[in-house]
C-alpha atoms as a PDB file:
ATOM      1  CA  UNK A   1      18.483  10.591  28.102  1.00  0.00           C
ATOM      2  CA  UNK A   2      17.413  13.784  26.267  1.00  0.00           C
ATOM      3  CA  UNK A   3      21.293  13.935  24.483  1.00  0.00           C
ATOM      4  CA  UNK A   4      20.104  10.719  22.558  1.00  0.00           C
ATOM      5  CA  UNK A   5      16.248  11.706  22.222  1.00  0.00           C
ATOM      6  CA  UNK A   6      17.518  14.555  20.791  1.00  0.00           C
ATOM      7  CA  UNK A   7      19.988  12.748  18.473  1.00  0.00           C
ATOM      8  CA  UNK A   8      17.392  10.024  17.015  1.00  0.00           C
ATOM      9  CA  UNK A   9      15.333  13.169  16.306  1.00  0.00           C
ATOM     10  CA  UNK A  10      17.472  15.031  14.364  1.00  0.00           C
ATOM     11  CA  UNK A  11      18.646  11.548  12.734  1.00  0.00           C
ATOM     12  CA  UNK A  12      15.630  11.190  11.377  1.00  0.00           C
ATOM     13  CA  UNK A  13      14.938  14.738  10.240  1.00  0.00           C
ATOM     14  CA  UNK A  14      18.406  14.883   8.498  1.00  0.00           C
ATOM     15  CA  UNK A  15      19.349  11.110   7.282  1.00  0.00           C
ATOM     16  CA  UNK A  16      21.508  12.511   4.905  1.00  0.00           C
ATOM     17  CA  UNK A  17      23.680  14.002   8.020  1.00  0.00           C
ATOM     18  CA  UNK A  18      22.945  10.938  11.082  1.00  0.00           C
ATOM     19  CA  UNK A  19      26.245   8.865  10.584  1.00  0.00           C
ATOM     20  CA  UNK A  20      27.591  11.207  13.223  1.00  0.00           C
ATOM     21  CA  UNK A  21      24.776  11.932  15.466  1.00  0.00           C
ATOM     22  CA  UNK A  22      24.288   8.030  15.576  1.00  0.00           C
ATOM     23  CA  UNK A  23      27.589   7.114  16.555  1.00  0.00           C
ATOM     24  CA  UNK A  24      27.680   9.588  19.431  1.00  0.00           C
ATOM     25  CA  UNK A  25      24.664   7.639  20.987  1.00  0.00           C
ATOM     26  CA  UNK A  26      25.207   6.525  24.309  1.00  0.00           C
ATOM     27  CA  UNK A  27      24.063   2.723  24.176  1.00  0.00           C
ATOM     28  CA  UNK A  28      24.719   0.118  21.144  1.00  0.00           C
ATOM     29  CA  UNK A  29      21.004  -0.385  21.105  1.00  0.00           C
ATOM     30  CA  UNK A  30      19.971   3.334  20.455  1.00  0.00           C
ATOM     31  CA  UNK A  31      23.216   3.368  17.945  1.00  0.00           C
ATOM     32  CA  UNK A  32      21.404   0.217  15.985  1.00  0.00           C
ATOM     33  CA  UNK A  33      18.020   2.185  16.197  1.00  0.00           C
ATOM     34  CA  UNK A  34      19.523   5.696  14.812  1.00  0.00           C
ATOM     35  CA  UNK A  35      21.155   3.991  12.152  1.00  0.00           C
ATOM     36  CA  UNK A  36      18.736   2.054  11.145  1.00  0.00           C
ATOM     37  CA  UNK A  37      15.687   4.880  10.814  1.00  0.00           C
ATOM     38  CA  UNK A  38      18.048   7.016   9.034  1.00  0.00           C
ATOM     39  CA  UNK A  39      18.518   4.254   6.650  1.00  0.00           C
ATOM     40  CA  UNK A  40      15.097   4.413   5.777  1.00  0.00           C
ATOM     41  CA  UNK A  41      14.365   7.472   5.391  1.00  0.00           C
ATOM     42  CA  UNK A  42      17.913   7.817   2.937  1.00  0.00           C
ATOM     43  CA  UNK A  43      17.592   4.304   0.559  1.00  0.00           C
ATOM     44  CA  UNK A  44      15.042   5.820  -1.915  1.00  0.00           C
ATOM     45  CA  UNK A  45      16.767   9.081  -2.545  1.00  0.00           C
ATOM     46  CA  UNK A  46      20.408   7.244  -2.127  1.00  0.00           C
ATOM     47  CA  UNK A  47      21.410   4.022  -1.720  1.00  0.00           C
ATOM     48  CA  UNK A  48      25.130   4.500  -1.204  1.00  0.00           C
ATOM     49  CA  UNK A  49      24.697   6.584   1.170  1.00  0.00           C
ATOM     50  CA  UNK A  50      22.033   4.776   3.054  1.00  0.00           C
ATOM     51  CA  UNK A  51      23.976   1.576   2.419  1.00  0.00           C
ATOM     52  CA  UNK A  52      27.264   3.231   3.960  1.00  0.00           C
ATOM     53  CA  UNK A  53      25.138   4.184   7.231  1.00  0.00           C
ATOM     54  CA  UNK A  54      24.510   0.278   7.875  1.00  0.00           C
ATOM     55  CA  UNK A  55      28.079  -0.379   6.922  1.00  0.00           C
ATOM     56  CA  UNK A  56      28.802   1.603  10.172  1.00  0.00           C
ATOM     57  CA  UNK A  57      27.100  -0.957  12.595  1.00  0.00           C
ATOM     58  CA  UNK A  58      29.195  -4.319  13.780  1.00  0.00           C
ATOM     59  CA  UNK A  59      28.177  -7.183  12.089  1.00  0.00           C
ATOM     60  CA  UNK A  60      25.558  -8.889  14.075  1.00  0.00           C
ATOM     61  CA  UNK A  61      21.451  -8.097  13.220  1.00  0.00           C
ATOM     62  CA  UNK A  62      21.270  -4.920  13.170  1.00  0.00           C
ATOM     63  CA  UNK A  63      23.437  -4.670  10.316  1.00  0.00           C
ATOM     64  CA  UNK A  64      22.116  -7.595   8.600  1.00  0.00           C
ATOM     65  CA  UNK A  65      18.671  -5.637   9.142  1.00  0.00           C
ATOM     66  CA  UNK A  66      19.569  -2.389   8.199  1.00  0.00           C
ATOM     67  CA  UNK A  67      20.534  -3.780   4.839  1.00  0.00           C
ATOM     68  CA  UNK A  68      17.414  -5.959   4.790  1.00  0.00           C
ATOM     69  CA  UNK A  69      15.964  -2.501   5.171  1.00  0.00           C
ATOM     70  CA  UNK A  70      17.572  -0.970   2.543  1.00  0.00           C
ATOM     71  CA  UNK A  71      17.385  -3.333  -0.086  1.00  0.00           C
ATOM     72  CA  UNK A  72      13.842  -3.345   0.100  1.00  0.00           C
ATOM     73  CA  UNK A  73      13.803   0.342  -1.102  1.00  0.00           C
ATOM     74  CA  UNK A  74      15.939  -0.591  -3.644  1.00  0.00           C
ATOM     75  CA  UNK A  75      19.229   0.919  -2.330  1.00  0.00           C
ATOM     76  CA  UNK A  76      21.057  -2.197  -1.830  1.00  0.00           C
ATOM     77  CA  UNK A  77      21.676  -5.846  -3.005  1.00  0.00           C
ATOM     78  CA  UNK A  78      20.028  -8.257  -0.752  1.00  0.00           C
ATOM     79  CA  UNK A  79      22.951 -10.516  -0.564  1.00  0.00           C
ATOM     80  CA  UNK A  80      24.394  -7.617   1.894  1.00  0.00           C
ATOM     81  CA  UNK A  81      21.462  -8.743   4.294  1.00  0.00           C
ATOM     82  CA  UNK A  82      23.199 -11.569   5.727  1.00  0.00           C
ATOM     83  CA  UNK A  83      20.713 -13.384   8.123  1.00  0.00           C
ATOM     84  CA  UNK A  84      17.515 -11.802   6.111  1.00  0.00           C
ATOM     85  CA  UNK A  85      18.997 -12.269   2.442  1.00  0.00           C
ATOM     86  CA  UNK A  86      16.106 -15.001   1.611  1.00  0.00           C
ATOM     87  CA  UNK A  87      13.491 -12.638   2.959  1.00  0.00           C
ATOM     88  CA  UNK A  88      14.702  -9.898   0.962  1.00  0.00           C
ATOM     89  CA  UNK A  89      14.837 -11.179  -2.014  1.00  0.00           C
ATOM     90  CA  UNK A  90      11.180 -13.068  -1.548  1.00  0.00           C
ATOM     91  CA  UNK A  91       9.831  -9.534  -0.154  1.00  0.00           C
ATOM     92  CA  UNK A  92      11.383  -7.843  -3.644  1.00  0.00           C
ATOM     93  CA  UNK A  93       9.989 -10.383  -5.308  1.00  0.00           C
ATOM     94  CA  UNK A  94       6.540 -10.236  -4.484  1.00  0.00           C
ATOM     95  CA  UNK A  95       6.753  -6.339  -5.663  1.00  0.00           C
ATOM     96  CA  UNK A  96       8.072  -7.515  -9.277  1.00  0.00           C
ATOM     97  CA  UNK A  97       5.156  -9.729  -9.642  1.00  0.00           C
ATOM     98  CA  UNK A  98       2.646  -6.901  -8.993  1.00  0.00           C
ATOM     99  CA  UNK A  99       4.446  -4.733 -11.747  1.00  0.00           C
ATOM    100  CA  UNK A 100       5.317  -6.994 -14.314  1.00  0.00           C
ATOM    101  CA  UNK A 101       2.357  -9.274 -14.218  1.00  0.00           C
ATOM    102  CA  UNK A 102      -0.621  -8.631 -16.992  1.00  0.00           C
ATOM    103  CA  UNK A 103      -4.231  -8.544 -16.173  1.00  0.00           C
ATOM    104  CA  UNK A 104      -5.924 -11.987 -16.451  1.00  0.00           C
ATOM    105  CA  UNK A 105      -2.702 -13.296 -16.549  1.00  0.00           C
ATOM    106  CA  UNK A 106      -2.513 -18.040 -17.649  1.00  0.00           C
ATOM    107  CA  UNK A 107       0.005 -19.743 -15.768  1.00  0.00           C
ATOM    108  CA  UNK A 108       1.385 -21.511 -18.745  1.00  0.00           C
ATOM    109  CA  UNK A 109       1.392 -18.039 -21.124  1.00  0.00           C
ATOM    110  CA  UNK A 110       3.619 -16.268 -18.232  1.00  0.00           C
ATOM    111  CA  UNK A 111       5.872 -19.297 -17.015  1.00  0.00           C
ATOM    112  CA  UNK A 112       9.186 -19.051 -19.300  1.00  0.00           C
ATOM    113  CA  UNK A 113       8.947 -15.110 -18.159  1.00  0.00           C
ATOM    114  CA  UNK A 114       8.409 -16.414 -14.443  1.00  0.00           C
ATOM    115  CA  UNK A 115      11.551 -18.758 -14.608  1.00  0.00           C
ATOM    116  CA  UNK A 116      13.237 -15.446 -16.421  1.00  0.00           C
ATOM    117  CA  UNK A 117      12.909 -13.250 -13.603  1.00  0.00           C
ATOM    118  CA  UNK A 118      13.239 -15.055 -11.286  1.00  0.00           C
ATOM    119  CA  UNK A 119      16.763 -16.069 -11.798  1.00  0.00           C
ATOM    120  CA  UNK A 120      17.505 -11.970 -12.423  1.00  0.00           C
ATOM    121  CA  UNK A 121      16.220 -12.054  -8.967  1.00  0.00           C
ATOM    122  CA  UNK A 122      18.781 -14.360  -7.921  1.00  0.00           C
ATOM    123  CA  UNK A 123      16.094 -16.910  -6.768  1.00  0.00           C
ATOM    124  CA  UNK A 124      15.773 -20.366  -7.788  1.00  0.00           C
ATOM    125  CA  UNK A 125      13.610 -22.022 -10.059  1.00  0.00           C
ATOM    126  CA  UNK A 126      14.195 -25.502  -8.637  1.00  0.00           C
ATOM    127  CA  UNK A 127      12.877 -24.226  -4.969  1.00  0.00           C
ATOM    128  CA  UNK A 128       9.146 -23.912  -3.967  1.00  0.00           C
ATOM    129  CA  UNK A 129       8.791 -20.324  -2.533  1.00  0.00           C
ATOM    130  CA  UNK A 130       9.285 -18.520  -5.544  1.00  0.00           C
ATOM    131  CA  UNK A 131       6.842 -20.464  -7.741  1.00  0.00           C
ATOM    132  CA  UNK A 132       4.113 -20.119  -4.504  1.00  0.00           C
ATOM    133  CA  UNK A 133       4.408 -16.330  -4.514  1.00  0.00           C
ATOM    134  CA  UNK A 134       4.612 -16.596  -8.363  1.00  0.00           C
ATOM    135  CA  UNK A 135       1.143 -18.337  -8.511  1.00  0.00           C
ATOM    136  CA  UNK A 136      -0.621 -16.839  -5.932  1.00  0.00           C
ATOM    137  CA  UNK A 137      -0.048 -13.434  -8.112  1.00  0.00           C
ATOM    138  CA  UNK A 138      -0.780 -15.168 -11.073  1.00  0.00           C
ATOM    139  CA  UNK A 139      -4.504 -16.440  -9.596  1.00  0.00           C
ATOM    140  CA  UNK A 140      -5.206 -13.612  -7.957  1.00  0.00           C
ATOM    141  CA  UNK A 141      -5.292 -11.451 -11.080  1.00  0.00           C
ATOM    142  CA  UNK A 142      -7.832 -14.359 -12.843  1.00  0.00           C
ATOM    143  CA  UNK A 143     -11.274 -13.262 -13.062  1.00  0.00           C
ATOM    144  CA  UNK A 144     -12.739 -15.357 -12.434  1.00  0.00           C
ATOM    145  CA  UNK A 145     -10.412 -17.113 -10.217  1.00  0.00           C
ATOM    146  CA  UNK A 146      -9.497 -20.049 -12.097  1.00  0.00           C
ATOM    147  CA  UNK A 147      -7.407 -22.467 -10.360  1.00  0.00           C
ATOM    148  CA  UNK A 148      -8.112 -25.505 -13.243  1.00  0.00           C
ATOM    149  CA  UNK A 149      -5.941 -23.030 -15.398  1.00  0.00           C
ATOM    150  CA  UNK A 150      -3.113 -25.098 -13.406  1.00  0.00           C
ATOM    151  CA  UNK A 151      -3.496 -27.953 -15.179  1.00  0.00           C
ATOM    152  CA  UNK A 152      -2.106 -26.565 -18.467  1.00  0.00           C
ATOM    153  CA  UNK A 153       1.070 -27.012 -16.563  1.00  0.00           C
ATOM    154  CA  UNK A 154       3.182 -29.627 -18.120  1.00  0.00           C
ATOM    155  CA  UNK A 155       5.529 -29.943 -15.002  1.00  0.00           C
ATOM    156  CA  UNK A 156       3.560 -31.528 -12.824  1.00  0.00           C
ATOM    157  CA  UNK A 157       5.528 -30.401  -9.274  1.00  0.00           C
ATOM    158  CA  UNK A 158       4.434 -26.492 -10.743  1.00  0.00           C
ATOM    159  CA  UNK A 159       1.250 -27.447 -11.693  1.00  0.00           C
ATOM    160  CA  UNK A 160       0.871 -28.716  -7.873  1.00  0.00           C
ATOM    161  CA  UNK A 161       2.378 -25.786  -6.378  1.00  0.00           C
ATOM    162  CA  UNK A 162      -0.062 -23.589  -8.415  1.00  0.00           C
ATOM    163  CA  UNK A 163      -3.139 -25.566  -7.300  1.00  0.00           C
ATOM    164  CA  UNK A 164      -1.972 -25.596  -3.554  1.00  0.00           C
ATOM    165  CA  UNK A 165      -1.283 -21.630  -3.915  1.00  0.00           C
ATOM    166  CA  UNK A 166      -4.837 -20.941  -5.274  1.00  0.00           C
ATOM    167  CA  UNK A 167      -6.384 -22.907  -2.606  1.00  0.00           C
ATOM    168  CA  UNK A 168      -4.261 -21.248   0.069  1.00  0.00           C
ATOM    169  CA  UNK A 169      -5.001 -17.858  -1.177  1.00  0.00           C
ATOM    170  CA  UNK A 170      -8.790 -18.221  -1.314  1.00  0.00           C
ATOM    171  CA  UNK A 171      -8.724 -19.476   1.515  1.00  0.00           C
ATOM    172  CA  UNK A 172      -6.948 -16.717   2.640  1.00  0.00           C
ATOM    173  CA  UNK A 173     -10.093 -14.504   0.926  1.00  0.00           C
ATOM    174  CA  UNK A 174     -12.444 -16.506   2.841  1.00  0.00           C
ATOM    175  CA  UNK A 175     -10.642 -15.899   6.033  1.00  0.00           C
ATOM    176  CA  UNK A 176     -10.736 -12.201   5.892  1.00  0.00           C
ATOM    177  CA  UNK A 177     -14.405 -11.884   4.904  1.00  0.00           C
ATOM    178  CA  UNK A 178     -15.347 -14.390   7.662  1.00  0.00           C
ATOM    179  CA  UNK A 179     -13.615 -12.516  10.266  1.00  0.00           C
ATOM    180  CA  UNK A 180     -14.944  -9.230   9.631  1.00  0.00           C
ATOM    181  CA  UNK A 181     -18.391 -10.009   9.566  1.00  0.00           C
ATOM    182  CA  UNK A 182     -18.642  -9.538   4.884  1.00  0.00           C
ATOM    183  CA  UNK A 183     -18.621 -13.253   4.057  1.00  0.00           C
ATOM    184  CA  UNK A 184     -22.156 -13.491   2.043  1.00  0.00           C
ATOM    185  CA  UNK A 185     -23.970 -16.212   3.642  1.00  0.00           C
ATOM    186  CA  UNK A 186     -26.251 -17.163   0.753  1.00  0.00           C
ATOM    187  CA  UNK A 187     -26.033 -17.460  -3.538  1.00  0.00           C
ATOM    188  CA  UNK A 188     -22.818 -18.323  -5.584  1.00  0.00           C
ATOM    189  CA  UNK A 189     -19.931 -17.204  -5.114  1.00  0.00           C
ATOM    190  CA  UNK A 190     -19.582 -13.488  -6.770  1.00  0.00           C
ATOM    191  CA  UNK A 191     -16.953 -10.527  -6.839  1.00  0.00           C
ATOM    192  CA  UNK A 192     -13.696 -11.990  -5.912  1.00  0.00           C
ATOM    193  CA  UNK A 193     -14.801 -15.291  -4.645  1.00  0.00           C
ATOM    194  CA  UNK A 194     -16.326 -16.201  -7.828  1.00  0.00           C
ATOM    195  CA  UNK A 195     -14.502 -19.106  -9.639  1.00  0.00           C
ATOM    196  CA  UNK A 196     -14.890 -21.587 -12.319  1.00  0.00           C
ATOM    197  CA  UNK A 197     -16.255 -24.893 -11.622  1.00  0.00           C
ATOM    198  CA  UNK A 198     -13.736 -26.664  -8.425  1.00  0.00           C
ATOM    199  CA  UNK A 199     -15.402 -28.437  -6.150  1.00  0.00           C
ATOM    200  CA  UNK A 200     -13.079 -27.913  -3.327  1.00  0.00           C
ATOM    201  CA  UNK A 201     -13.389 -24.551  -3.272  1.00  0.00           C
ATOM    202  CA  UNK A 202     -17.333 -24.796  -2.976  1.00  0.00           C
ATOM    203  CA  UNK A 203     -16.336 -27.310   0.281  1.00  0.00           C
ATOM    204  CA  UNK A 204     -13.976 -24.225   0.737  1.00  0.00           C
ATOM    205  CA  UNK A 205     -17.157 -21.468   0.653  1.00  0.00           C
ATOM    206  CA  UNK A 206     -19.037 -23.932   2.234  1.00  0.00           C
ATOM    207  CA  UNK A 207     -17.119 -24.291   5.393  1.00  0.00           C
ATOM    208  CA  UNK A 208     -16.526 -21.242   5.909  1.00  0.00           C
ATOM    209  CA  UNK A 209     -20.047 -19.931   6.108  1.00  0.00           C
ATOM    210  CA  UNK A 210     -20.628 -22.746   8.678  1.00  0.00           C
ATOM    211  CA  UNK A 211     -18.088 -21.307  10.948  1.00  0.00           C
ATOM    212  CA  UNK A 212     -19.389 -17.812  10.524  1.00  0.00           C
ATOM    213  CA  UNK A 213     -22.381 -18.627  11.744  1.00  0.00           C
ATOM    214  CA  UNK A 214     -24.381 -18.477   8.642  1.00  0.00           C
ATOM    215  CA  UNK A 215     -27.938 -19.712   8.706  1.00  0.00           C
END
């Protein structure tokens, strides 16, 4: 109906100003939608406010996502995301890495301030997830990559978990330059898939030019 076109349009011109033009919406559906675009457009210039928006829907998913929503932006705790609470705080907790990470970064010089932030994050050190994002950052930023830098672990469940991240995330590399046609068929490994000596990466590189189609 043009009443509610007209309504998520102005919504999103005007977050600051949707609470009402959402709630006049016709169907719960569009309501959810309104609210939730507003939202987003409102968390980075005002949390409350966008905050108070998804305190307007039922409880139920689309609440729980507008506050997922939110809290990504920073307007919000993600322990007001119900259902999507783990995902927000993983998804927030990716972006710390990126920002408080150093360039070249050693597992073993950044893991007491790992363990730190991660329990400001309200995630725990004892679980798996954290510590895979953690090392995945931690590799990426090696140059080269260095996955034997693992080893320097003394805990040998994060040393593992380090290991098994590197390997995921070149393989994750190899992936993406297989698939679009840039994985070098030929020579060492250079640029980002160069690496210190590890075997089952070669297999890794290996592999991988095999199933492009390499020569």
């Amino acid at each position: 109906m043009r009443g509610d076109a007209d309504a998520l349009d102005a919504a999103r011109r005007d977050p600051a100003g949707a609470a009402e033009r959402c709630a006049a919406l016709s169907l719960p559906d569009l309501r959810a939608d309104c609210t939730l675009a507003a939202a987003e457009r409102l968390a980075r210039r005002d949390g409350p406010a966008a905050a108070a928006l998804c305190d307007a829907l039922p409880t139920g998913t689309a609440r729980d996502e507008c506050f997922f929503q939110v809290a990504e932006r920073g307007g919000a705790d993600c322990d007001r995301a119900g259902a999507f609470a783990a995902d927000c705080r993983m998804h927030r907790w990716s972006r710390e890495l990126e920002e408080m990470l150093p360039e070249d970064p050693r597992p073993v010089e950044v893991l007491d301030e790992l363990r730190r932030a991660m329990r400001e994050a309200g995630l725990d050190p004892g679980a798996d997830e954290p510590w895979w994002a953690a090392w995945r950052a931690v590799l990426a930023r090696g140059r080269p990559f260095d996955r034997a830098a693992c080893r320097a672990l003394a805990d040998a469940r994060l040393a593992a978990l380090c290991a098994g991240a590197g390997r995921q995330l070149y393989g994750d590399w190899l992936a993406h330059l297989r698939d679009t046609g840039t994985l070098p068929c030929a020579g060492p490994a250079t640029g980002r898939l160069a690496h210190t000596p590890d075997p089952e990466l070669d297999a890794m590189l290996a592999a991988a030019r095999a199933e492009a189609g390499c020569p």
